[in-house]
N, C-alpha and C. Protein backbone atom coordinates (compact mmCIF):
# COMPACT_ATOMS: atom_id res chain seq x y z
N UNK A 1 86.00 75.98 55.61
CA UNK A 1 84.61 75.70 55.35
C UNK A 1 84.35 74.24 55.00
N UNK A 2 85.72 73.28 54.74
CA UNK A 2 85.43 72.26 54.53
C UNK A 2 84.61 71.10 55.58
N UNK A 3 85.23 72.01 56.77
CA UNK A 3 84.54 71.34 57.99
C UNK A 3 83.07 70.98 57.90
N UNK A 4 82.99 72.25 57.72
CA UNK A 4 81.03 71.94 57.43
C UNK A 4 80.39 70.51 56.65
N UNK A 5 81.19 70.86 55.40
CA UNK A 5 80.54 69.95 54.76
C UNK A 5 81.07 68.37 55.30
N UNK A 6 81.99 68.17 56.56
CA UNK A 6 82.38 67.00 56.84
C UNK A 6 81.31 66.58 57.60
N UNK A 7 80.78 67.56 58.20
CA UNK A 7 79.62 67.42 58.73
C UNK A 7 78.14 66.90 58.64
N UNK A 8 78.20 66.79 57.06
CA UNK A 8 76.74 66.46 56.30
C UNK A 8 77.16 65.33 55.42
N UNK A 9 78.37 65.38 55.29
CA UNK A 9 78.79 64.33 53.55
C UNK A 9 80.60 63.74 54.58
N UNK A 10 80.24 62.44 53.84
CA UNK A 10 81.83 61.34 53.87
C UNK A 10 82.71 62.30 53.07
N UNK A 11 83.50 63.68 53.16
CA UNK A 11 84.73 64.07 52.93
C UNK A 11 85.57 63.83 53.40
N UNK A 12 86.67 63.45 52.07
CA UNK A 12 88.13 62.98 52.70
C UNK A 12 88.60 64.59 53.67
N UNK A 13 89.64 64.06 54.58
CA UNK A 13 90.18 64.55 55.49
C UNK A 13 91.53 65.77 54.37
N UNK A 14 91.81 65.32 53.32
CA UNK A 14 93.01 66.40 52.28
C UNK A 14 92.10 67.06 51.57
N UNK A 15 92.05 68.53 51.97
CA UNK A 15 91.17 69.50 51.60
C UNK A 15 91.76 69.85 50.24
N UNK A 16 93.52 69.94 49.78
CA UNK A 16 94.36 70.10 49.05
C UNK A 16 93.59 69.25 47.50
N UNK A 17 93.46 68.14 48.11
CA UNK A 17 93.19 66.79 47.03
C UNK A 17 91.60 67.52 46.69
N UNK A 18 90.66 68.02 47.56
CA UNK A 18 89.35 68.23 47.55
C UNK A 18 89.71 69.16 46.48
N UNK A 19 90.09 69.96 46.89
CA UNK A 19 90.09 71.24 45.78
C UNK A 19 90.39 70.93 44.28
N UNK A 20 91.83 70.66 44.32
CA UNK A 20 92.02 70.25 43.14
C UNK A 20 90.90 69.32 42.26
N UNK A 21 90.25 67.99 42.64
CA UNK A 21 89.15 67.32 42.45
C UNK A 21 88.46 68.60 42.02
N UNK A 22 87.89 69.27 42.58
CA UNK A 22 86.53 70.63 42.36
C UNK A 22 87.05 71.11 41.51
N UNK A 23 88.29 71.80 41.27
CA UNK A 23 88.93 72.60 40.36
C UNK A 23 89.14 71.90 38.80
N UNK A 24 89.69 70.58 38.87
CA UNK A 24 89.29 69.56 37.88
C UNK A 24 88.20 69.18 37.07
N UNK A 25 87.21 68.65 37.75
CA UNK A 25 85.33 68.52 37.47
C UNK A 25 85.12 70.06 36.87
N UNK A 26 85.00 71.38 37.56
CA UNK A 26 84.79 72.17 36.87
C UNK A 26 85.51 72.60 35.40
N UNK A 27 86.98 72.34 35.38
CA UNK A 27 87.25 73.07 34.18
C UNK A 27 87.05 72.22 33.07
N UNK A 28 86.92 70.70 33.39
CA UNK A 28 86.68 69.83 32.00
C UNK A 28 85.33 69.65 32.23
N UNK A 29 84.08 69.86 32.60
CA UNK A 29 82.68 69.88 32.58
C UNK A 29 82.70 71.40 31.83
N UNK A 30 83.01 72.65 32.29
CA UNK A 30 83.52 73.63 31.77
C UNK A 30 83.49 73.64 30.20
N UNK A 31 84.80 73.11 29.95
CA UNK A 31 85.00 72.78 28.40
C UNK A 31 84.28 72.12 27.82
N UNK A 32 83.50 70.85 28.35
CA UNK A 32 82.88 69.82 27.78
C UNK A 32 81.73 70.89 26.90
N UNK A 33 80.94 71.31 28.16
CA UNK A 33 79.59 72.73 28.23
C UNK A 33 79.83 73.41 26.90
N UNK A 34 80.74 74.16 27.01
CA UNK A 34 81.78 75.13 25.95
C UNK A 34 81.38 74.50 24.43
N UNK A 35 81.94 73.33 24.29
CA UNK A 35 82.42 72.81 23.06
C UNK A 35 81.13 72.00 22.74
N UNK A 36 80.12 71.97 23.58
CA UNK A 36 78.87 70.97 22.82
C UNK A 36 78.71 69.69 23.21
N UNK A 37 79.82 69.14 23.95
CA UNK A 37 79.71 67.85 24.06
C UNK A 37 79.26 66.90 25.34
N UNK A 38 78.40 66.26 25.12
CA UNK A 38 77.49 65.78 26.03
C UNK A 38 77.23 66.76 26.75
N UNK A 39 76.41 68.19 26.09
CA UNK A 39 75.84 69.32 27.71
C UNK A 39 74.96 68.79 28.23
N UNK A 40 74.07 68.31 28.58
CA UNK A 40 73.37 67.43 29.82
C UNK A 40 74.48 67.54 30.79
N UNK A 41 75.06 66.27 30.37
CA UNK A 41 76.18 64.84 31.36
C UNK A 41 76.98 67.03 32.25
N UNK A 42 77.43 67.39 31.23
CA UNK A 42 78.35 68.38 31.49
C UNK A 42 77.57 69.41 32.65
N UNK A 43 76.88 69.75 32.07
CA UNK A 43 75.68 70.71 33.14
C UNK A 43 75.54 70.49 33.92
N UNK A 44 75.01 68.54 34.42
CA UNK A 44 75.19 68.20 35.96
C UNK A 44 75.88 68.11 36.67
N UNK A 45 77.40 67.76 35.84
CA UNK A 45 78.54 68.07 36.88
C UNK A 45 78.76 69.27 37.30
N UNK A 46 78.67 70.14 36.67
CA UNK A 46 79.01 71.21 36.91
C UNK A 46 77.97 71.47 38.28
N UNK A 47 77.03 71.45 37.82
CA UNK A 47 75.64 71.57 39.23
C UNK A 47 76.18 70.59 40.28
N UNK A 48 76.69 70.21 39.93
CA UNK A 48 76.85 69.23 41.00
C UNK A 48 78.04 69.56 41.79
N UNK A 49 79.24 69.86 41.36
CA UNK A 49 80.11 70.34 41.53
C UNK A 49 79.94 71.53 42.08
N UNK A 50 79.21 72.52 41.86
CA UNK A 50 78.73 73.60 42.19
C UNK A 50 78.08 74.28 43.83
N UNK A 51 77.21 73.22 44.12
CA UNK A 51 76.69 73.08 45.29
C UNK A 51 77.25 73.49 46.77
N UNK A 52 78.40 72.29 46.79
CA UNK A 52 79.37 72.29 48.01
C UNK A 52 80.23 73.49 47.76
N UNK A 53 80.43 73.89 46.85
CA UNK A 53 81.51 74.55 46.65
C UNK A 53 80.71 76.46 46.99
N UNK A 54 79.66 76.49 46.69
CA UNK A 54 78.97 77.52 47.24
C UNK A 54 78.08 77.55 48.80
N UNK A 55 77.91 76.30 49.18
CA UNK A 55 77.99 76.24 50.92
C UNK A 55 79.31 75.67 51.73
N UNK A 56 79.98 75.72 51.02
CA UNK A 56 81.47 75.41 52.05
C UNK A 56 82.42 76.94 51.55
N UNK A 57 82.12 77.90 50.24
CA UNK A 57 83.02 78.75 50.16
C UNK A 57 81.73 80.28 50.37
N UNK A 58 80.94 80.42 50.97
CA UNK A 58 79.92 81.47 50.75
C UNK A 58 78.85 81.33 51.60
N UNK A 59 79.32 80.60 53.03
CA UNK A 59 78.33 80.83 54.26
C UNK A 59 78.10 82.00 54.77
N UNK A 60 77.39 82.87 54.21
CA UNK A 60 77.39 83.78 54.90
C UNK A 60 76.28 84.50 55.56
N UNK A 61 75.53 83.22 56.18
CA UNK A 61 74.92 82.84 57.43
C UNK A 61 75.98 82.95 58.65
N UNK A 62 76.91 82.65 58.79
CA UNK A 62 77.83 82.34 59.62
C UNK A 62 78.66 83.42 60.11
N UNK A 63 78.73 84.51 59.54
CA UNK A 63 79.51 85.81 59.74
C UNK A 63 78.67 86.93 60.57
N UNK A 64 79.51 87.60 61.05
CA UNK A 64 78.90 88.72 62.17
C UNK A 64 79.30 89.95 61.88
N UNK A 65 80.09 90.21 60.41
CA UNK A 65 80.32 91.52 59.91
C UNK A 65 79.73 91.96 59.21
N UNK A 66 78.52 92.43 59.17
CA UNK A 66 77.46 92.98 58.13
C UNK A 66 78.29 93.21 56.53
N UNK A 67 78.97 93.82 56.43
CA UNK A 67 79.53 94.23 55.01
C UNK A 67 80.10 93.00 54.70
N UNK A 68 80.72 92.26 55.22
CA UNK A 68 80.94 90.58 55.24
C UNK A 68 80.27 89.50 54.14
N UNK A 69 79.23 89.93 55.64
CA UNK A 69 77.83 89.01 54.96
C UNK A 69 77.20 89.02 54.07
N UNK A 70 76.75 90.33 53.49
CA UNK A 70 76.51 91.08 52.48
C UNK A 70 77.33 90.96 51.15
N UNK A 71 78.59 90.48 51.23
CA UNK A 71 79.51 90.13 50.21
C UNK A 71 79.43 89.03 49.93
N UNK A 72 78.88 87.86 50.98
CA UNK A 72 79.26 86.17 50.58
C UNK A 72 77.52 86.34 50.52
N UNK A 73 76.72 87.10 50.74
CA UNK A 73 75.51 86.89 50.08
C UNK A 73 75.13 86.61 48.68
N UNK A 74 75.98 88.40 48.49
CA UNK A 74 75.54 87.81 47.03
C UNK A 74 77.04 87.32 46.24
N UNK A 75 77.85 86.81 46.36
CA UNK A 75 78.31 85.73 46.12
C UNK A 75 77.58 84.03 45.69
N UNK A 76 77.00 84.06 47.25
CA UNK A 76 76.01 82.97 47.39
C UNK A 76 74.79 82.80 46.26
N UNK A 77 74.62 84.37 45.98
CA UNK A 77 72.89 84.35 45.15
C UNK A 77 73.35 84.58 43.89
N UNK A 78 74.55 84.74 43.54
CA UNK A 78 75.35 84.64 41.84
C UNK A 78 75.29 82.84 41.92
N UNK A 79 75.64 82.20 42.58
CA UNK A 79 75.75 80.72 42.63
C UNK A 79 74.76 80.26 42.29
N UNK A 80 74.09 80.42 43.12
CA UNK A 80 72.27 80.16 42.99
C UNK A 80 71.87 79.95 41.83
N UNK A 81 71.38 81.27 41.42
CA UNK A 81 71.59 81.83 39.89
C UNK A 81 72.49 80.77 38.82
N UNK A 82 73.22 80.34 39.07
CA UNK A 82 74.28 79.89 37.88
C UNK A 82 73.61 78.26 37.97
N UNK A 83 73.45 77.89 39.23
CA UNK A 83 72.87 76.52 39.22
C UNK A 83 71.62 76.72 38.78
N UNK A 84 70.93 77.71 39.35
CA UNK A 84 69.76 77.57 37.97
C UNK A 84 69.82 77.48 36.72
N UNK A 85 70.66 77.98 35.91
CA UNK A 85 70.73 78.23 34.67
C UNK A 85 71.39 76.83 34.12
N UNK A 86 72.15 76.59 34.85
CA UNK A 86 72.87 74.49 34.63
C UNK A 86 72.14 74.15 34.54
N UNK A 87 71.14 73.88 35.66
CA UNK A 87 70.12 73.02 35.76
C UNK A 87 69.23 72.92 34.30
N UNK A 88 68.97 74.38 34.16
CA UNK A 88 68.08 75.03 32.46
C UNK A 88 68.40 74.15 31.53
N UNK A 89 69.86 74.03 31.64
CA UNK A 89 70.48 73.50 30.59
C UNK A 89 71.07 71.83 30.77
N UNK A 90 70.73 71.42 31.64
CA UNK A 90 70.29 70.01 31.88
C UNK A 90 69.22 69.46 31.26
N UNK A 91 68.46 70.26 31.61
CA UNK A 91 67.38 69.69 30.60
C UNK A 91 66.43 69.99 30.07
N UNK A 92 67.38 70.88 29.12
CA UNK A 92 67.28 71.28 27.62
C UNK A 92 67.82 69.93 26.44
N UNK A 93 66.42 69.33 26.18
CA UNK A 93 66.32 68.45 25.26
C UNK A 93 67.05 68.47 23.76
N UNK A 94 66.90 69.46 23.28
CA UNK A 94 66.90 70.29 21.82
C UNK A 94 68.19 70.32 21.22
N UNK A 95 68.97 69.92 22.25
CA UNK A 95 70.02 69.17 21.38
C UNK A 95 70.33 67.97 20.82
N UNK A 96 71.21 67.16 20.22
CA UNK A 96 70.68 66.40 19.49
C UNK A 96 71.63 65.08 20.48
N UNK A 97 72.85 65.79 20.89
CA UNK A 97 74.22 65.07 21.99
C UNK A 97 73.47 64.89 23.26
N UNK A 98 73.33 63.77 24.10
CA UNK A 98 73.15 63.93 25.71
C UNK A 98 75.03 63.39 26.80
């Protein structure tokens, strides 16, 4: 699925390195979120991080097996969902840390 996104965005060619990178950003934005510290800064990575990683792992526009599709749907619409709620919490002022 990385293909795709080579398609729209300058991705390096080591999908290996990509991942890990994604897997990285998420678990210390993750923790950051978790523990209070800078949630803004943390929330957008995560949203941000989030994005590609739910149209390069959850096209499921692209599939021709109904029960398939139906699985990376709502896959896709749990994602959705979660970037909404980052986003919520992007900017959510009311804390006192940005």
């Amino acid at each position: 699925m990385l293909a795709a996104l080579r398609k729209v965005a300058p991705v390096p060619n080591d999908d290996e390195l990509i991942v890990r990178a994604n897997g990285a950003v998420q678990a210390f934005a993750g923790a950051t979120l978790a523990l209070g510290l800078y949630p803004r800064v943390s929330a957008l990575a995560l949203a941000g991080s989030l994005v590609p990683t739910t149209v390069a792992g959850h096209g499921f526009w692209s599939l021709e097996v109904p029960t398939a599709r139906k699985m990376q749907r709502v896959q896709f619409q749990k994602n959705v969902a979660m970037l909404g709620g980052l986003l919520y919490a992007a900017r959510d002022t009311s804390t006192s840390r940005s």
